[in-house]
PDB file of N, CA and C in Angstrom:
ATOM      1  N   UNK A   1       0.848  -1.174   0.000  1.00  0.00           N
ATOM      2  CA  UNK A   1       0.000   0.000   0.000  1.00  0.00           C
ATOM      3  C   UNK A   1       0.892   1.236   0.000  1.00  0.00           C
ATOM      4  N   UNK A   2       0.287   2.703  -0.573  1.00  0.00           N
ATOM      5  CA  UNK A   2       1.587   3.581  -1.102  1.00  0.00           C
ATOM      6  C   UNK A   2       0.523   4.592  -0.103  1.00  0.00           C
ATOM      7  N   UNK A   3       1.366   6.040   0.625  1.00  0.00           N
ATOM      8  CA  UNK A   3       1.022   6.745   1.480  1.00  0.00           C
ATOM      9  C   UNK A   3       0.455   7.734   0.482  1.00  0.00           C
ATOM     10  N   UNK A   4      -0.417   7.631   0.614  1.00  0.00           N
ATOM     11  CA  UNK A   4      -1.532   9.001  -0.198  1.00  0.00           C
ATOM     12  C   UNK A   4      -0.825  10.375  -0.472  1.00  0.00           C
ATOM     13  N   UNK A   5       0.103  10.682   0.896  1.00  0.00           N
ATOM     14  CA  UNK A   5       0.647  12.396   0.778  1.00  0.00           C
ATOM     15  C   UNK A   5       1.704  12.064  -0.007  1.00  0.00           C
ATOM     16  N   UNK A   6       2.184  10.643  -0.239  1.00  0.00           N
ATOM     17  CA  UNK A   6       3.696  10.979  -1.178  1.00  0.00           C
ATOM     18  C   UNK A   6       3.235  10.199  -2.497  1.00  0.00           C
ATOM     19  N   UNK A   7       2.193   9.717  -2.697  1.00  0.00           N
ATOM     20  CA  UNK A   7       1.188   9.506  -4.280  1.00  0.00           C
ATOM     21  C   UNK A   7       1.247  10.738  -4.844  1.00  0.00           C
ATOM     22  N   UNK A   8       0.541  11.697  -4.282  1.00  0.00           N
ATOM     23  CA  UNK A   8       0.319  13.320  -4.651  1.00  0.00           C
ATOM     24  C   UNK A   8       1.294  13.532  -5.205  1.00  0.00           C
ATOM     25  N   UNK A   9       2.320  13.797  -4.451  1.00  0.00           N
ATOM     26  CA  UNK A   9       3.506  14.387  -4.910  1.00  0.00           C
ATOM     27  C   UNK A   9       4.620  14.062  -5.975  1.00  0.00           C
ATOM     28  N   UNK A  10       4.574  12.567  -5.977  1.00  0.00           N
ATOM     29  CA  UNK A  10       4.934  11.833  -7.172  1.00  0.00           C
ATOM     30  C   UNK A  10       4.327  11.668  -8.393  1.00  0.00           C
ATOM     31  N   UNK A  11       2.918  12.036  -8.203  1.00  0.00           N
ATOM     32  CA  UNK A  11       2.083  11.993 -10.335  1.00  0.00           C
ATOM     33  C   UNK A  11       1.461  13.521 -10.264  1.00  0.00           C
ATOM     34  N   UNK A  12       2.399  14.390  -9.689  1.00  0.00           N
ATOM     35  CA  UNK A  12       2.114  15.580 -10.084  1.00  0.00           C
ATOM     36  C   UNK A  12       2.897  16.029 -11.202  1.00  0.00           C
ATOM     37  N   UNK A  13       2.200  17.000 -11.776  1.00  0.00           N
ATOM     38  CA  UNK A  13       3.055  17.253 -13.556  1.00  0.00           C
ATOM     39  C   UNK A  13       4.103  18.109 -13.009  1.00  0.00           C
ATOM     40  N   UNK A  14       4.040  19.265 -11.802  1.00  0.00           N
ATOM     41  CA  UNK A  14       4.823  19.696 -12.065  1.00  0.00           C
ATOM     42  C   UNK A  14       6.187  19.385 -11.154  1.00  0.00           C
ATOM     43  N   UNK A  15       7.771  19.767 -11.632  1.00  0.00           N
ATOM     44  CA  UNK A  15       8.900  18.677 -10.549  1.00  0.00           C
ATOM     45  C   UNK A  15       8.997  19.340  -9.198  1.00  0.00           C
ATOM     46  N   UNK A  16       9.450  18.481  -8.621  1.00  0.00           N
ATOM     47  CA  UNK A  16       9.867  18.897  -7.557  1.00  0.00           C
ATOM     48  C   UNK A  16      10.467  19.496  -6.990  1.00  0.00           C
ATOM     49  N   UNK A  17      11.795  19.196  -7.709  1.00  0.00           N
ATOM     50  CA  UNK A  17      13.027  20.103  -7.850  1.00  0.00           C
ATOM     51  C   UNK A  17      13.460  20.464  -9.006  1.00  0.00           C
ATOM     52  N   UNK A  18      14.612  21.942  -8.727  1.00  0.00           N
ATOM     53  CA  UNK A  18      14.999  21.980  -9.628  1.00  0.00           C
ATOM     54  C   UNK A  18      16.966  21.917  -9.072  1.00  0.00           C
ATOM     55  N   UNK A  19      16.922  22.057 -10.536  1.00  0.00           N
ATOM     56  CA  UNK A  19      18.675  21.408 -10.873  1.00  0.00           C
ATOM     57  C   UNK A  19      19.240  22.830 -11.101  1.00  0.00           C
ATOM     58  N   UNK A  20      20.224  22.736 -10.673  1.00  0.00           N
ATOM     59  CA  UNK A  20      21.612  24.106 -10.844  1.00  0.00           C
ATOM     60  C   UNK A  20      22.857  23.787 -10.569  1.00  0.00           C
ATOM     61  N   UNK A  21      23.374  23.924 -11.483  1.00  0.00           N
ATOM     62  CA  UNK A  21      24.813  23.982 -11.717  1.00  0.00           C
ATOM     63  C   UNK A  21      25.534  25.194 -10.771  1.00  0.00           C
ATOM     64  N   UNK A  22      26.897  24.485  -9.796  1.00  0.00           N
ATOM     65  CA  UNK A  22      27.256  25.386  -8.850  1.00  0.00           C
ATOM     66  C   UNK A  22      28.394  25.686  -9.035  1.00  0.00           C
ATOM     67  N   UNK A  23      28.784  26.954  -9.031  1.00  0.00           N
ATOM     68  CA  UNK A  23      30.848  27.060  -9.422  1.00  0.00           C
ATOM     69  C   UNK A  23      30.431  27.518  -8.439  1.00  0.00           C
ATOM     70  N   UNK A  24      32.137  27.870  -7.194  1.00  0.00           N
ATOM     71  CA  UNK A  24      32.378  28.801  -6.228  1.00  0.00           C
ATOM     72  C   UNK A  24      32.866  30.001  -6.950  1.00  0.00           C
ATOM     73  N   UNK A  25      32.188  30.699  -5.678  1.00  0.00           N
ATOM     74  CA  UNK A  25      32.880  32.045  -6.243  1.00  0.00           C
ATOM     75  C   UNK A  25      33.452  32.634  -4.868  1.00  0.00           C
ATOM     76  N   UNK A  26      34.200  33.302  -4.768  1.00  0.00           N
ATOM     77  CA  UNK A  26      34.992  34.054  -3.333  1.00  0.00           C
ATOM     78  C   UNK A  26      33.743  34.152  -2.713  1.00  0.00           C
ATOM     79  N   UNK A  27      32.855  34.627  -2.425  1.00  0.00           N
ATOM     80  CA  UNK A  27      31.812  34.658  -1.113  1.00  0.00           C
ATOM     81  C   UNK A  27      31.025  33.689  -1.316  1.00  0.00           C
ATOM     82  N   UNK A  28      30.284  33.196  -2.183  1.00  0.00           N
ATOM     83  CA  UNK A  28      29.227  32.114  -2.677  1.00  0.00           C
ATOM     84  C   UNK A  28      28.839  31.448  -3.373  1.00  0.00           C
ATOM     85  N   UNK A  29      28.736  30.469  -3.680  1.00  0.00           N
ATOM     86  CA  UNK A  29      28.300  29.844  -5.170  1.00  0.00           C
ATOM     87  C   UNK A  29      27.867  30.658  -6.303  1.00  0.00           C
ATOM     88  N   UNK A  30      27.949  30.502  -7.169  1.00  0.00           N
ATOM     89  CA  UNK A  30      27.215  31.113  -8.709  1.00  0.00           C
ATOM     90  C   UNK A  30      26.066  30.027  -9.008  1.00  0.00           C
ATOM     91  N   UNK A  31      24.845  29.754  -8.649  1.00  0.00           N
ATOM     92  CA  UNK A  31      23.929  28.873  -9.070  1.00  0.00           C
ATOM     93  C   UNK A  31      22.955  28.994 -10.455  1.00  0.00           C
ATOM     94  N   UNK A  32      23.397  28.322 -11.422  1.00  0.00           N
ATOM     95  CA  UNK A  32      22.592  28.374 -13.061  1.00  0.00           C
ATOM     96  C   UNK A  32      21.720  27.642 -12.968  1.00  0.00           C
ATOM     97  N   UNK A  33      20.390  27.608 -13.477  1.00  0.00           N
ATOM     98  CA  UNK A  33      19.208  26.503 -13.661  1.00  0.00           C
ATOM     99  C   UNK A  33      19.455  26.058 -14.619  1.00  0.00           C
ATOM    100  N   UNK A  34      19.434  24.369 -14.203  1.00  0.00           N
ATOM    101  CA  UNK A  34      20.118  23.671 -16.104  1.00  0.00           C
ATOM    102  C   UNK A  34      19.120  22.449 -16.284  1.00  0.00           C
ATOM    103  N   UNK A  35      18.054  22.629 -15.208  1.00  0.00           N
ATOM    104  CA  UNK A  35      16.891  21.224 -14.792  1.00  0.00           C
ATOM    105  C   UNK A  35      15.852  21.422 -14.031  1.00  0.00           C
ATOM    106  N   UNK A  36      15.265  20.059 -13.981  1.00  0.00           N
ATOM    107  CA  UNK A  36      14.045  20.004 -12.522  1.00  0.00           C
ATOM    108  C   UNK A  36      13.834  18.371 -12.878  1.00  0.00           C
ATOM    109  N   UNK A  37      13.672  17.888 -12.003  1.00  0.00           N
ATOM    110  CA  UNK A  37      13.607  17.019 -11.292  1.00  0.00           C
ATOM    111  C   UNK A  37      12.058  16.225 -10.480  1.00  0.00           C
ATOM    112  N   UNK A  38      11.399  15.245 -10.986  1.00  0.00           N
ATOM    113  CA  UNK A  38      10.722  14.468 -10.184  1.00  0.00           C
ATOM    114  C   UNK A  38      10.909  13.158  -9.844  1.00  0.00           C
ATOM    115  N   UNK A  39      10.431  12.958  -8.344  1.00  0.00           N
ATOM    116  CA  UNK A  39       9.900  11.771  -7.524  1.00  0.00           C
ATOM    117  C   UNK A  39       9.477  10.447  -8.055  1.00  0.00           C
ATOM    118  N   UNK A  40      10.312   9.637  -8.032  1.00  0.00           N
ATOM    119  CA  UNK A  40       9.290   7.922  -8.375  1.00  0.00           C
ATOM    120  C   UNK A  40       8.546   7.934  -7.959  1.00  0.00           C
ATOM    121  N   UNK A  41       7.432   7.101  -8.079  1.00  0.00           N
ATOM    122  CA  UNK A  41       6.463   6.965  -7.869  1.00  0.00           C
ATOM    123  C   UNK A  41       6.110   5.893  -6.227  1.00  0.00           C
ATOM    124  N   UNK A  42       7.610   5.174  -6.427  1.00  0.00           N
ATOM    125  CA  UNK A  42       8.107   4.762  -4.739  1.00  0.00           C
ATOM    126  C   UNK A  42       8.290   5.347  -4.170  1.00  0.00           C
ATOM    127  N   UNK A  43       9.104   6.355  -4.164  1.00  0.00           N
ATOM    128  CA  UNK A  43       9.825   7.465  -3.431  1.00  0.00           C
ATOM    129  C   UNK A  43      10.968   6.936  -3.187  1.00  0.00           C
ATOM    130  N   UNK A  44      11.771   6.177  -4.149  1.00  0.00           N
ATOM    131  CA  UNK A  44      12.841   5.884  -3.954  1.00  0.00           C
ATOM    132  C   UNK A  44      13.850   6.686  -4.868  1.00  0.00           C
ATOM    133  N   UNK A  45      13.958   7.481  -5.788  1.00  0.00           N
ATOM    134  CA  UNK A  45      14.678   7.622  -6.645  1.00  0.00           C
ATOM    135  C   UNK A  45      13.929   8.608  -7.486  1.00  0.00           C
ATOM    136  N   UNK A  46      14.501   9.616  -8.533  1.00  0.00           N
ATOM    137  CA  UNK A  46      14.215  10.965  -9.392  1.00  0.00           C
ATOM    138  C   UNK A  46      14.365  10.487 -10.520  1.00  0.00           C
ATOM    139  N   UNK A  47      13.675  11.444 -11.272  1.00  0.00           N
ATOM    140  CA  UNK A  47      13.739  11.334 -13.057  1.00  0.00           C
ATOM    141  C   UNK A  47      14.215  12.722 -13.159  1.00  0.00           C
ATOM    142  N   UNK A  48      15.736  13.398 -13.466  1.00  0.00           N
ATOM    143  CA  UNK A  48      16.171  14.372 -14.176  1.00  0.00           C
ATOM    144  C   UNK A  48      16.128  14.347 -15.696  1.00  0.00           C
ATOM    145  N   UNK A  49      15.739  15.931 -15.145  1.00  0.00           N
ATOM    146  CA  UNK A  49      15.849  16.508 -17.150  1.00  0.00           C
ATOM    147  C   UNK A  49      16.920  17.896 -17.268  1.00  0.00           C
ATOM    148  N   UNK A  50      17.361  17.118 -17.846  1.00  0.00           N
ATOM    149  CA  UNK A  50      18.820  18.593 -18.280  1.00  0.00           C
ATOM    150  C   UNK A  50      18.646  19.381 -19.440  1.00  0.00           C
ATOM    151  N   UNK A  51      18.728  20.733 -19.034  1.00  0.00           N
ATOM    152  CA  UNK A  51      18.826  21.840 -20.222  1.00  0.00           C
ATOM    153  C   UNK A  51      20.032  21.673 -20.910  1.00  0.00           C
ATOM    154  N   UNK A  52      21.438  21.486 -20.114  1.00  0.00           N
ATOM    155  CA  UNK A  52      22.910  21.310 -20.386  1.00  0.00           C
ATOM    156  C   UNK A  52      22.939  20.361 -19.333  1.00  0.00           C
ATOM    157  N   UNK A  53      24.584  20.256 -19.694  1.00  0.00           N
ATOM    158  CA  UNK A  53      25.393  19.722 -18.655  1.00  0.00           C
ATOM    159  C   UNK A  53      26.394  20.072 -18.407  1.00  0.00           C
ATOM    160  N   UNK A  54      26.917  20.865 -17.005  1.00  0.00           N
ATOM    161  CA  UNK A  54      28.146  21.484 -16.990  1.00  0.00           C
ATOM    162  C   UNK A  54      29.316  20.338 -17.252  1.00  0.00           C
ATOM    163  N   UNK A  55      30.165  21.281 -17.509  1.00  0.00           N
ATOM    164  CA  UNK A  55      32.208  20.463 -17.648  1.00  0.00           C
ATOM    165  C   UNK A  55      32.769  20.418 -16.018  1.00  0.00           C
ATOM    166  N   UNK A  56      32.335  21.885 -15.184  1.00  0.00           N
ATOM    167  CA  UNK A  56      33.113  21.814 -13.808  1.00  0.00           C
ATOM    168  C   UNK A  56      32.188  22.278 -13.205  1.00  0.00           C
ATOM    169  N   UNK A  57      32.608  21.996 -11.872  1.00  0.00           N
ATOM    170  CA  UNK A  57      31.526  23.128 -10.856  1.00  0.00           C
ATOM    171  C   UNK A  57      30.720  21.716 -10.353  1.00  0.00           C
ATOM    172  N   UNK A  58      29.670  21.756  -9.274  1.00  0.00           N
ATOM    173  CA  UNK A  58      28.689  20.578  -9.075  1.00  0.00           C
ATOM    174  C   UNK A  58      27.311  20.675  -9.476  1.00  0.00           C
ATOM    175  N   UNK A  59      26.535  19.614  -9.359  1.00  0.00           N
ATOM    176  CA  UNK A  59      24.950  20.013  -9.503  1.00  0.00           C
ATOM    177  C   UNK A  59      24.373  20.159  -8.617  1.00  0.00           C
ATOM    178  N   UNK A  60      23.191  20.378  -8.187  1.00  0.00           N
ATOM    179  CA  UNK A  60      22.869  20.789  -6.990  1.00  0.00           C
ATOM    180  C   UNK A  60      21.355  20.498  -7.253  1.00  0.00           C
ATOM    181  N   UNK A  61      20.622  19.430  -6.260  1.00  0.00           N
ATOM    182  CA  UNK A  61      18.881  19.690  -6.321  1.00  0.00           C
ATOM    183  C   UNK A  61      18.383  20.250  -5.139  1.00  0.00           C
ATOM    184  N   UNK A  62      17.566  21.010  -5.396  1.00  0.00           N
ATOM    185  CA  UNK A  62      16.769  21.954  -4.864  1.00  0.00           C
ATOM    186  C   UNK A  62      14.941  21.919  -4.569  1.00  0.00           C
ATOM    187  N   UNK A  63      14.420  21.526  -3.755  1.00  0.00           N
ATOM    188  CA  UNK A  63      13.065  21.727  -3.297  1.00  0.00           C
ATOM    189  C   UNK A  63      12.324  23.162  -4.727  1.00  0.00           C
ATOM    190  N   UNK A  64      11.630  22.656  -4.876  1.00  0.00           N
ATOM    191  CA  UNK A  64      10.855  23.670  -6.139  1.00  0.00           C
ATOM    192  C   UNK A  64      10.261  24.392  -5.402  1.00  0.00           C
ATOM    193  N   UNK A  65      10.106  25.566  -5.069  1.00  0.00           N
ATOM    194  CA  UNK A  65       9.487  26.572  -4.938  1.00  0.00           C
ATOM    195  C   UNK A  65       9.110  27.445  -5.426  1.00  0.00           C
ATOM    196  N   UNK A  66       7.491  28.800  -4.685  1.00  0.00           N
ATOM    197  CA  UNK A  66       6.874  28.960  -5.918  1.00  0.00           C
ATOM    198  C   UNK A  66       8.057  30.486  -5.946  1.00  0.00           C
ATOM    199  N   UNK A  67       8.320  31.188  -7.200  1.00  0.00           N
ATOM    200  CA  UNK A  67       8.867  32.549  -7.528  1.00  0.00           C
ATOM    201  C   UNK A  67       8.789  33.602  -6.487  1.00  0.00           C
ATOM    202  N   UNK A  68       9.097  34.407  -5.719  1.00  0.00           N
ATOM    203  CA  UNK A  68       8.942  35.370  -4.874  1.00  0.00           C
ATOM    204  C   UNK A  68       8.388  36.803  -5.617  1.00  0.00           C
ATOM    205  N   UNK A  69       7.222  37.281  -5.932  1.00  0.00           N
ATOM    206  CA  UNK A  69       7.395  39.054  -6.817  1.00  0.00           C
ATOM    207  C   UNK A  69       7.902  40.098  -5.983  1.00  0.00           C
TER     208      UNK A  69
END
């Protein structure tokens, strides 16, 4: 049997996360959006989708949240 609150969240269209590519920079990362990211339907494991793929630097997933105006 699969928990209803993490069903939801797994056959929703839109992802969960999103993906960014991280270089350092002297005070903080430089973070690029290069993806987003959803939930199996177990909750074991993600389906990424890449815009690119960086050469250096790391990736980074991120909780989707909605835009701030």
């Amino acid at each position: 049997m699969t928990d209803p609150d993490n069903t939801a969240s797994a056959t929703s269209k839109s992802p969960s996360h999103v993906v960014y590519h991280v270089r350092d920079a002297k005070e903080k990362g430089f973070f690029t959006r290069i993806g987003v990211a959803w939930p199996h339907k177990d909750g074991k494991g993600f389906n990424a989708q890449f815009d690119c793929v960086p050469l250096d630097g790391r990736i980074t997933l991120r909780v989707a949240t909605e835009k701030k105006e």
